[in-house]
Protein backbone atom coordinates (compact mmCIF):
# COMPACT_ATOMS: atom_id res chain seq x y z
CA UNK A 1 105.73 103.01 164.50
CA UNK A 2 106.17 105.32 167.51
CA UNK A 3 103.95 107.22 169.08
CA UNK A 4 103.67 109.81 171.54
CA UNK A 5 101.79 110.26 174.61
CA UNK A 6 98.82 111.14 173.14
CA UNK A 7 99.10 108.34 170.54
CA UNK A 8 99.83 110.46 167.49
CA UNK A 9 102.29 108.95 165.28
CA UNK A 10 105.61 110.81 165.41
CA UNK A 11 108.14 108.08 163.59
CA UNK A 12 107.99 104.76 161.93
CA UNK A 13 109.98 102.73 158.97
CA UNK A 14 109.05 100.35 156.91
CA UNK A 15 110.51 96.69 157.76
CA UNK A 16 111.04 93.34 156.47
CA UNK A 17 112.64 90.58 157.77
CA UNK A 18 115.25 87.87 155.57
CA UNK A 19 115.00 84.51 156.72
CA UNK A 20 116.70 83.01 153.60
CA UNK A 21 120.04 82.07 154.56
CA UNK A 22 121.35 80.97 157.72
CA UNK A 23 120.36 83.14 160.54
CA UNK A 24 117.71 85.89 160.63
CA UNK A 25 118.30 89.38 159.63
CA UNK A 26 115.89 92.57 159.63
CA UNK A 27 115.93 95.74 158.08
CA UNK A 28 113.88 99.03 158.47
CA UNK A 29 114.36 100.62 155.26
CA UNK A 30 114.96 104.01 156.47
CA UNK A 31 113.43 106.24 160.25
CA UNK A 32 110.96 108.66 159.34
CA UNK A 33 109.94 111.55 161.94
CA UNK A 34 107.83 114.43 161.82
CA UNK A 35 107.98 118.07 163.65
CA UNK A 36 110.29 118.29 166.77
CA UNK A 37 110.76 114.76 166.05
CA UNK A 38 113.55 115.22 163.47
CA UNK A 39 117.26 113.65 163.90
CA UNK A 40 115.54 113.85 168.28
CA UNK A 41 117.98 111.32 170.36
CA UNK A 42 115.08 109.80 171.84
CA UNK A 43 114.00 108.63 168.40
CA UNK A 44 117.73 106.63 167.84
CA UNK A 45 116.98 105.81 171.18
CA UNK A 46 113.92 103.57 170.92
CA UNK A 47 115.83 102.08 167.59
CA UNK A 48 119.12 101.12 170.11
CA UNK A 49 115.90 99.47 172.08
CA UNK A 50 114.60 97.54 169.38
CA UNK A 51 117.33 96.78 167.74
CA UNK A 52 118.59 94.81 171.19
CA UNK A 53 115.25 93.23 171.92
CA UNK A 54 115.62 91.80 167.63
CA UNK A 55 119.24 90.32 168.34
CA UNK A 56 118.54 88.99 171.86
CA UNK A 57 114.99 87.95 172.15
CA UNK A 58 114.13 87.15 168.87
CA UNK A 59 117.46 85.61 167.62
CA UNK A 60 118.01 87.68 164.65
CA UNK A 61 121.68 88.40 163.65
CA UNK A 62 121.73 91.36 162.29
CA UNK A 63 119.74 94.52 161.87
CA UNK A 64 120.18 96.97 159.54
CA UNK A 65 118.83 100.81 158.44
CA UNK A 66 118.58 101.84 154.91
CA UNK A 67 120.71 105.35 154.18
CA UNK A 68 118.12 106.96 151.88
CA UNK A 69 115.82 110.05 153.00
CA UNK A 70 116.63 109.96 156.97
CA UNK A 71 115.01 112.05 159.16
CA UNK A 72 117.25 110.58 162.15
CA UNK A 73 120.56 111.17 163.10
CA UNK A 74 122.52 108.04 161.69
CA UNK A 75 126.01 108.92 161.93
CA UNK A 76 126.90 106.56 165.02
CA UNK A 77 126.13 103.56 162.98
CA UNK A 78 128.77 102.17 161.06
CA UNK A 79 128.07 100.57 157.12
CA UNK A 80 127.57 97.14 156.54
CA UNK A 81 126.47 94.42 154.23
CA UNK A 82 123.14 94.86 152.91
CA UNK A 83 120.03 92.84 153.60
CA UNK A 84 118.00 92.11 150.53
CA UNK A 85 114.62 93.16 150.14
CA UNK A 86 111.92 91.03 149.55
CA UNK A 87 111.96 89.15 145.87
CA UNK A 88 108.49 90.79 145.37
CA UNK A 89 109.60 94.27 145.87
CA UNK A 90 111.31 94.40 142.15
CA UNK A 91 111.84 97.90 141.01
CA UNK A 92 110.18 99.74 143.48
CA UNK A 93 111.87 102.67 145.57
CA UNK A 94 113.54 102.01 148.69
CA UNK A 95 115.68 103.46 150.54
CA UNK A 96 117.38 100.80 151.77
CA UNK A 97 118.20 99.29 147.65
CA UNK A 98 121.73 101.57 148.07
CA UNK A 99 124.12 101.89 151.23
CA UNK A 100 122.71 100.16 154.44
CA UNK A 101 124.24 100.86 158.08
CA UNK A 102 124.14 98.70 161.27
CA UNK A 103 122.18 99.06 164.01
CA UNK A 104 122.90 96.29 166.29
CA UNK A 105 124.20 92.67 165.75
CA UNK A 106 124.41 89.20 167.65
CA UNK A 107 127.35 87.08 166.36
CA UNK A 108 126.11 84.48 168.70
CA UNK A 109 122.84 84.06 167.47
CA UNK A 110 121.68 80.69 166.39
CA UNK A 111 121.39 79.45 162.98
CA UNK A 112 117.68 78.85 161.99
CA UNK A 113 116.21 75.32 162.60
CA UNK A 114 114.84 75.00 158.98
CA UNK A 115 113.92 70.95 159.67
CA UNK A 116 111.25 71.75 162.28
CA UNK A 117 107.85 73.06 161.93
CA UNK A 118 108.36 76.68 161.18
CA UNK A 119 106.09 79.28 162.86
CA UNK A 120 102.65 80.71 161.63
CA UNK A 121 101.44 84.35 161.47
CA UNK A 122 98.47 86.28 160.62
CA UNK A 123 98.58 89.90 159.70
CA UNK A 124 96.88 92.47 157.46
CA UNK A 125 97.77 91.77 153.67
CA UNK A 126 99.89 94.69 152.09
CA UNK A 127 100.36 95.16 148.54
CA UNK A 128 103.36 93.40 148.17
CA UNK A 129 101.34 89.52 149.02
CA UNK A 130 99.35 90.19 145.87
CA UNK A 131 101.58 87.61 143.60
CA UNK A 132 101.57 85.02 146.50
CA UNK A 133 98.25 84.76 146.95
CA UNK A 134 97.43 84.23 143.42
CA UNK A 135 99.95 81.14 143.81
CA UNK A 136 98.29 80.13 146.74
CA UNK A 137 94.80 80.39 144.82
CA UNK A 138 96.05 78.66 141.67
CA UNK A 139 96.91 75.42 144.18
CA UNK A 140 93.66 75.50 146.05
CA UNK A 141 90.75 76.09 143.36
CA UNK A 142 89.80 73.47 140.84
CA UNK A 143 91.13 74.61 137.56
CA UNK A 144 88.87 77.35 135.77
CA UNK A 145 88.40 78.09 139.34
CA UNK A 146 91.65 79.62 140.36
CA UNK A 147 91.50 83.51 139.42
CA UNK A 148 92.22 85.69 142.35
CA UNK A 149 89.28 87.69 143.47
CA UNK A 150 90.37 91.14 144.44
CA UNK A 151 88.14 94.05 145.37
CA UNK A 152 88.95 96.74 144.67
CA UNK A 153 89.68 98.81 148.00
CA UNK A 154 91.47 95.18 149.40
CA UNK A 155 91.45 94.52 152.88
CA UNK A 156 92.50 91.14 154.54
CA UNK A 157 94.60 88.40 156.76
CA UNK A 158 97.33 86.70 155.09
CA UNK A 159 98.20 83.50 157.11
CA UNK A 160 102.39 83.59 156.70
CA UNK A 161 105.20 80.63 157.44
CA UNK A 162 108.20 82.17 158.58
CA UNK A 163 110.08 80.21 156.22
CA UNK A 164 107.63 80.28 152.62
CA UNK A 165 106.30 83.43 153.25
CA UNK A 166 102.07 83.71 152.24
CA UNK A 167 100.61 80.48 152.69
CA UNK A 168 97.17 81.47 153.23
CA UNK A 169 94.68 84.73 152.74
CA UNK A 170 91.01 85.79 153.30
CA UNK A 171 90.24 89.22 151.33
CA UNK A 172 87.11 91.09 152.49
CA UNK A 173 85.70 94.88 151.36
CA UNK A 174 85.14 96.25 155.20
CA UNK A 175 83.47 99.06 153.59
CA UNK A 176 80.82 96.85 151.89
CA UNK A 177 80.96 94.34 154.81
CA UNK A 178 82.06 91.66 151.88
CA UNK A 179 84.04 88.58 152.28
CA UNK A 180 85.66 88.05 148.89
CA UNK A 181 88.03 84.80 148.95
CA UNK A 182 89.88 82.37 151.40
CA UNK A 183 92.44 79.69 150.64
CA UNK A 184 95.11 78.02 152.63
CA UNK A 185 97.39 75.62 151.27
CA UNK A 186 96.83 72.05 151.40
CA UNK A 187 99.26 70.83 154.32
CA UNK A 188 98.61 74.11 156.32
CA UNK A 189 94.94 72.89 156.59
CA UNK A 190 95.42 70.19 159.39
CA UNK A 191 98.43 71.08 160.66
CA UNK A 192 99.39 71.29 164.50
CA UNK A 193 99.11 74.89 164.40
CA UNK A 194 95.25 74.50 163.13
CA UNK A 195 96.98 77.21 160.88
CA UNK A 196 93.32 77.40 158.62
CA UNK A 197 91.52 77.38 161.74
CA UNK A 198 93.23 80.73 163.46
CA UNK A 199 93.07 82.11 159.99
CA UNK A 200 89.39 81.90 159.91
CA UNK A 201 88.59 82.77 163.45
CA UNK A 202 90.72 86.03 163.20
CA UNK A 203 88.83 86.79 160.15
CA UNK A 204 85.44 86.46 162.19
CA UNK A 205 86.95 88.58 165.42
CA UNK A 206 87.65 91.38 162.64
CA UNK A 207 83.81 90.97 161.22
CA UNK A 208 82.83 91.13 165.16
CA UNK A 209 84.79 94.20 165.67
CA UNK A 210 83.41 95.86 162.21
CA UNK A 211 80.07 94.97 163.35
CA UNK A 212 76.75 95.31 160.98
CA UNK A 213 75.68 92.53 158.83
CA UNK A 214 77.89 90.82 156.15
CA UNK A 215 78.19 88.83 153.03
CA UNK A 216 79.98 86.18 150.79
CA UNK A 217 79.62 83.37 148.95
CA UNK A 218 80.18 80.41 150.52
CA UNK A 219 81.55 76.67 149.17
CA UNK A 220 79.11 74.19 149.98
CA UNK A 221 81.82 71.52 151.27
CA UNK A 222 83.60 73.84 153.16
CA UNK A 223 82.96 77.58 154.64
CA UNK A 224 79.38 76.80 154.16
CA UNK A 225 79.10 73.90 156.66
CA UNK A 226 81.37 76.01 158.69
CA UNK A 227 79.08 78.54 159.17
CA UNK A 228 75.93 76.52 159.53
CA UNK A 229 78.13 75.00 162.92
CA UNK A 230 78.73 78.64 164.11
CA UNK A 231 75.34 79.27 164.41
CA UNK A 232 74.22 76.33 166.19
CA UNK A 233 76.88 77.19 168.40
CA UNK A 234 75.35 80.62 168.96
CA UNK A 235 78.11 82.55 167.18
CA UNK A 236 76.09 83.98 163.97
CA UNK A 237 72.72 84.25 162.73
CA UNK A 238 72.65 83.80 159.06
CA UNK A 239 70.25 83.72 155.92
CA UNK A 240 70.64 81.90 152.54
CA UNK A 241 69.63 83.66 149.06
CA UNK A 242 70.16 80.93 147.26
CA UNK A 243 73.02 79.23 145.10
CA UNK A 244 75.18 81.85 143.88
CA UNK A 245 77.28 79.82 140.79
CA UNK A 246 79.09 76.05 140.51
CA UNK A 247 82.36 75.95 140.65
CA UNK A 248 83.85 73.56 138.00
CA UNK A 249 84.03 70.39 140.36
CA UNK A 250 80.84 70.65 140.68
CA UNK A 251 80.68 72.46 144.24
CA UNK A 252 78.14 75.20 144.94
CA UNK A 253 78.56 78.33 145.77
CA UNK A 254 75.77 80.04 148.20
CA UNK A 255 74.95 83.78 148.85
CA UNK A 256 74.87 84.10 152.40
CA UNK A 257 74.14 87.13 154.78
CA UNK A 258 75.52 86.79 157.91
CA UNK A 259 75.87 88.54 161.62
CA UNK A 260 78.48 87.81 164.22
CA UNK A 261 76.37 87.37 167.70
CA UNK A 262 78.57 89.83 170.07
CA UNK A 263 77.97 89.21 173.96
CA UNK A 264 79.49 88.29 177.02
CA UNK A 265 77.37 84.52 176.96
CA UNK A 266 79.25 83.42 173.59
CA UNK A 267 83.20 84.68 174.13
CA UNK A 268 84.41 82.22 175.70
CA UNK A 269 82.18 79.63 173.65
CA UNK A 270 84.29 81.75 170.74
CA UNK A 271 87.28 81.01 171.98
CA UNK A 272 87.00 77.51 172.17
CA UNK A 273 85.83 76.65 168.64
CA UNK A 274 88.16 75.09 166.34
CA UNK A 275 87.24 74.56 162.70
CA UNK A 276 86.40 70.88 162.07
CA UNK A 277 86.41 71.31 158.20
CA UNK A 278 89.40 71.98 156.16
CA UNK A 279 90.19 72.87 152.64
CA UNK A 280 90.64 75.57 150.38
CA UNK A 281 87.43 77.79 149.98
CA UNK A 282 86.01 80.16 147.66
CA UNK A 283 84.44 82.97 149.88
């Protein structure tokens, strides 16, 4: 997105990244502008900028615009070979699925290094992570156990390898202050990343910054105990109503209300917790 000096939104695309085949390649599906915005030079401008930071700072080798409804002036850039859009996309509209044009290139960048430890991500879920997270639940939850449990306005963290795509997720209502469901996969849960860990504790600096009082269902062997070592540690208060269900292992489920403590004696305290439980959960 691109905004303005008064932080309005004037432009933005839609953009995915392939990391399939040898090298790494990006595409915004199309530039979208509004008012004085339309085919504006500054506008291709800020794309000629971000296009070089992709190809030289982030190593990707090519990046590409879809052709489709354009509100930018796209004539200087030449066709090329399209990027494929995500597997999960299927059907949908894009405008990007037909012609695609270049908007910068590095035939010098490296070839991805597939044998080490790829990187980890969190960012907000979009509706395209649905199918992957219903993998990721099926390999976490004992079987019976494994249904996906979406609200229905979803909000969330997806925890992403660069390589596998969704690995991990946490779904929570902010608009009922609900945490829904958590899983990570099995050999992201003790990783050198702590890849579970930053998964949770960006989940809790989002329930800080939403403020009020939450609540979820927590598994006994895992998010519960969790939270019981937050609050000794003087980062929530929280009550117990009780066991909520058993899951079909045999682990319980409790109803828990809960409140992020939020001031200046327990950031840094914050910032220096790491989980020391791992495993798949059932928030």
């Amino acid at each position: 997105m691109i905004e303005n000096k008064d932080g309005r939104i004037i432009s933005g695309s839609w953009v995915w990244e392939n990391s399939e085949g040898k090298y790494r390649d990006v595409c915004f599906d199309n530039i979208e502008a509004i008012g004085d915005y339309e085919k504006n030079p500054v506008v291709n401008k800020i794309y000629d900028m971000v296009g070089k930071y992709l190809t030289t700072e982030a190593n990707c080798r090519k990046i590409t615009i879809g052709v489709g409804y354009q509100d930018a002036d796209i004539s200087k850039y030449a066709p090329t070979e399209s990027i494929p859009l995500p597997q999960a996309y299927g059907d949908k509209y894009s405008d990007a699925k037909g012609q695609q044009v270049l908007l910068c290139e590095n035939k010098h960048a490296a070839e991805l290094d597939k044998t080490a430890e790829s990187k980890r991500f969190i960012r907000d879920i979009c509706f395209l992570d649905e199918e992957e997270m219903d993998k990721v639940s099926e390999q976490c939850f004992p079987e019976g156990d494994q249904a996906l449990m979406m609200p229905d306005r979803p909000s969330g963290l997806v925890l992403v390898d660069e390589y596998k795509g969704v690995v991990g997720y946490c779904l929570y209502d902010k608009d009922k202050k609900h945490i829904y469901d958590m899983a990570v996969l099995p050999e992201y849960r003790k990783d050198k990343n702590a890849s579970s860990g930053k998964l949770f504790a960006e989940t809790m600096r989002r329930v800080k910054e939403l403020g009020g009082e939450w609540h979820a269902e927590l598994r006994d062997k895992t998010t519960y105990r969790y939270l019981d070592v937050m609050a000794k540690r003087g980062l929530v208060t929280y009550e117990t109503h009780g066991v909520d269900h058993e899951m079909s292992d045999g682990s319980k489920v409790y109803a828990v209300s809960f409140k992020p403590v939020s001031d200046e004696r327990t950031a840094k305290r914050e910032s220096n917790v790491a989980p020391s439980l791992h495993g798949s959960t059932r928030e």
